[in-house]
Protein backbone atom coordinates (compact mmCIF):
# COMPACT_ATOMS: atom_id res chain seq x y z
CA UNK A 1 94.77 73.47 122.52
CA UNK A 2 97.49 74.65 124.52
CA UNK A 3 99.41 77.82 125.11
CA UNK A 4 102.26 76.76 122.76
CA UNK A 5 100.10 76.06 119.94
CA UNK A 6 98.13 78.76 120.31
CA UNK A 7 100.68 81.04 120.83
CA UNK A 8 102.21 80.08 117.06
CA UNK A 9 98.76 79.92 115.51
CA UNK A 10 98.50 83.87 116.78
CA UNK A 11 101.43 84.67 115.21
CA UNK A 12 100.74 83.21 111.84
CA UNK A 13 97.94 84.68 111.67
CA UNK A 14 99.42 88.33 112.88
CA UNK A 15 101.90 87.37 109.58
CA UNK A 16 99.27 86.59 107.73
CA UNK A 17 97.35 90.00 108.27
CA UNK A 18 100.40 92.29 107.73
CA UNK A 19 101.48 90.09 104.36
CA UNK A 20 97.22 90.83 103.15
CA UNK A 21 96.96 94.45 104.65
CA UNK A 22 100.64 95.51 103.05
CA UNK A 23 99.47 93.86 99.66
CA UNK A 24 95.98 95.84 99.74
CA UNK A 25 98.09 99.11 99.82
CA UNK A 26 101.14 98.51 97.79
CA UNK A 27 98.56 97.08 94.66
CA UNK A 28 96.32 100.17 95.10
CA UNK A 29 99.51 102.00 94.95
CA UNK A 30 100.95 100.70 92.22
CA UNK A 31 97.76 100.63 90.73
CA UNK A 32 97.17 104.63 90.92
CA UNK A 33 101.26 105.28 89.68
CA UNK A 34 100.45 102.72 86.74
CA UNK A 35 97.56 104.27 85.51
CA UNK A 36 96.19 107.23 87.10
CA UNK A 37 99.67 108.92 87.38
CA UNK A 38 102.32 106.84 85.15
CA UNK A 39 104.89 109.94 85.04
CA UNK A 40 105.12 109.51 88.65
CA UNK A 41 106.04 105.98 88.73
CA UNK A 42 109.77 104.92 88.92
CA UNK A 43 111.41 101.88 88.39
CA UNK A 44 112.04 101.18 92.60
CA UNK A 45 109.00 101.18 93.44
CA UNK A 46 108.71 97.11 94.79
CA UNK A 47 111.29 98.24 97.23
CA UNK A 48 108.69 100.01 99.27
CA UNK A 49 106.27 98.05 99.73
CA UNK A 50 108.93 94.94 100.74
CA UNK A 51 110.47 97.66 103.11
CA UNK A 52 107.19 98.49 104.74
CA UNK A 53 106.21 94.18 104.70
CA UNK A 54 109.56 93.10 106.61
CA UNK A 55 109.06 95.94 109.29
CA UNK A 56 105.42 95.36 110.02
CA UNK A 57 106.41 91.70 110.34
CA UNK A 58 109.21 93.04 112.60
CA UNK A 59 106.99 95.29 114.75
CA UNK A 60 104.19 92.78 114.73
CA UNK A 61 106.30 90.29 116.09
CA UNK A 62 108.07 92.69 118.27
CA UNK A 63 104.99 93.41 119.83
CA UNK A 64 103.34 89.67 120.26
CA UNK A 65 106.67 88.28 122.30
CA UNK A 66 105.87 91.77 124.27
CA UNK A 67 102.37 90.97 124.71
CA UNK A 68 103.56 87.43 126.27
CA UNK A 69 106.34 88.49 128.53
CA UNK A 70 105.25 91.57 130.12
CA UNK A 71 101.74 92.78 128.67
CA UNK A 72 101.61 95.69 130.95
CA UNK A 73 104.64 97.21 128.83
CA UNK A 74 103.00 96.82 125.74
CA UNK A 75 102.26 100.09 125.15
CA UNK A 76 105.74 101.29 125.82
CA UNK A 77 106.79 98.77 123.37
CA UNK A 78 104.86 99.82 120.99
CA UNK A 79 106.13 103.56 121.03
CA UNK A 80 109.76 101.76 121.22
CA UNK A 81 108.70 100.46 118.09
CA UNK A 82 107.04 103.18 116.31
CA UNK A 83 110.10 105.61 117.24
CA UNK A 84 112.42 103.08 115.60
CA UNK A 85 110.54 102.59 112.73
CA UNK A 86 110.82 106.15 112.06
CA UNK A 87 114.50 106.70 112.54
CA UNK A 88 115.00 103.18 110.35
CA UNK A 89 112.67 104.53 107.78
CA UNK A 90 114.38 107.86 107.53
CA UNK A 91 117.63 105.69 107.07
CA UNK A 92 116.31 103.87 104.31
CA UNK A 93 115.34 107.19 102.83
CA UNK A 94 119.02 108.47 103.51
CA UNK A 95 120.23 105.63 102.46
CA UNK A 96 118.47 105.44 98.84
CA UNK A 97 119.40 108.98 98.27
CA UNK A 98 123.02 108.20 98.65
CA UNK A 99 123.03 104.73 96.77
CA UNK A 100 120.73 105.55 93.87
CA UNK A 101 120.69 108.79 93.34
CA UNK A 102 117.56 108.56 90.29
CA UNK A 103 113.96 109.34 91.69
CA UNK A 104 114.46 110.86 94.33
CA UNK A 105 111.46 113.23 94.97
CA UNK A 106 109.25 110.05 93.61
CA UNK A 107 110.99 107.83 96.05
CA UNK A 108 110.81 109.80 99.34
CA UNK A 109 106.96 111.17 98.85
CA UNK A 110 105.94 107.72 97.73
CA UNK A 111 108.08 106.10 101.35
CA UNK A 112 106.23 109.03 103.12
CA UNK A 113 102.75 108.04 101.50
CA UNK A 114 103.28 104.48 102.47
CA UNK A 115 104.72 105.71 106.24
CA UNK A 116 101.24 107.63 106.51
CA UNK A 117 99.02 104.91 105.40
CA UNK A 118 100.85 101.98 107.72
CA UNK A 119 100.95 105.05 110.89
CA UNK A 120 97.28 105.23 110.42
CA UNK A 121 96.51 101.18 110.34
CA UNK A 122 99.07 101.11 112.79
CA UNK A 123 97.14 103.43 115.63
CA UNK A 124 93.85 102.13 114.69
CA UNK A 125 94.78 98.27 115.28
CA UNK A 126 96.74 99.25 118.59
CA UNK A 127 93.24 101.36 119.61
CA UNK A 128 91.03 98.35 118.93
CA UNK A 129 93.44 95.89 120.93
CA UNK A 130 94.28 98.45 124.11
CA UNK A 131 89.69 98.31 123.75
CA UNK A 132 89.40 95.13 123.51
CA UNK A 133 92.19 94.55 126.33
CA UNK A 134 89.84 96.68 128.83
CA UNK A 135 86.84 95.04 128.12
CA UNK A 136 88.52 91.31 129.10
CA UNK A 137 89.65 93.61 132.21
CA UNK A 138 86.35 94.60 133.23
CA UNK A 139 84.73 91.10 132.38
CA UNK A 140 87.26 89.81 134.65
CA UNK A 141 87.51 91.80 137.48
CA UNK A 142 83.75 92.83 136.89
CA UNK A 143 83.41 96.76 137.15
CA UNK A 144 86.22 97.15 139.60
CA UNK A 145 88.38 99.31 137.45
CA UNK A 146 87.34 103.04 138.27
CA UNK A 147 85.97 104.99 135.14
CA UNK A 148 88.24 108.06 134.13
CA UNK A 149 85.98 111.20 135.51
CA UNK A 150 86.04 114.48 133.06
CA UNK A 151 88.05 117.19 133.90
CA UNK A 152 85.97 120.41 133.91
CA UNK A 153 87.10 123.70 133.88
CA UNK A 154 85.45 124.35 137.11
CA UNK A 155 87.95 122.68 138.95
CA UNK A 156 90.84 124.93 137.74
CA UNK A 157 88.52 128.31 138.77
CA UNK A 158 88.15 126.88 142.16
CA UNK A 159 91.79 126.02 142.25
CA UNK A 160 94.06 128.17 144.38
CA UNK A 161 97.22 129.51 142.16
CA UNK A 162 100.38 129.99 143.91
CA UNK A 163 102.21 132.77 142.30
């Protein structure tokens, strides 16, 4: 298979995960407004969740065409990205609250809720890749890459301070 098609197939499938994980979360949470607390349920709710699905799909892609070009930056791209999804997400707040006006409280906890959740999934899928990124490393370039040694609090006792 080559690198083209392969390349595409990755990126479906990155769609494919943030369309599933982002409909996990916004059916639980409708589920739990619907039922478990219906007077906190509001008639913009679908917003949200479609918010939250066309920037994952942004970031995700963001960060795959990262990953390709330069994959040394991709952990500077992904704070780009996680910066800008917080000003952008405090816009959309800003930006309801000035346009709609109704639901307000409702609207911003429930965007907060959802910015929680997707920071959480977020970190934890960027962990497991930056792992699984320095185990190819060390398969590669067999144990080569020094281990990160502890830093004790013996060294800063022996430590001279200039004052």
């Amino acid at each position: 298979m080559s690198y083209r098609k392969r390349r595409i197939r990755l990126i479906f499938r990155l769609l494919a995960m943030v369309t599933a994980v982002n409909l996990v979360v916004a059916l639980i949470a409708w589920s739990l407004m619907r039922f478990v607390w219906p007077e906190s349920y509001f008639n913009m709710f679908p917003v949200i969740p479609v918010y939250f699905w066309l920037v994952g799909l942004g970031m995700a892609l963001c960060l795959e065409f990262t990953r390709a070009e330069k994959p040394d930056a991709i952990a500077l791209a992904y704070m780009v990205a996680r910066g800008v999804k917080l000003l952008v997400t405090a816009i959309f707040i800003g930006g309801y609250a000035w346009l709609i006006h109704t639901d307000f409280k409702e609207f911003g906890l429930t965007t907060l809720a959802f910015y929680m959740i997707y920071l959480v999934l977020e970190t934890y899928t960027f962990f497991l890749y930056e792992k699984r990124l320095k185990k190819r490393r060390r398969a590669k370039e067999g144990n080569k890459i020094p281990e990160p040694e502890a830093y004790s609090a013996k060294e800063i006792e022996k430590e001279d301070i200039d004052a």
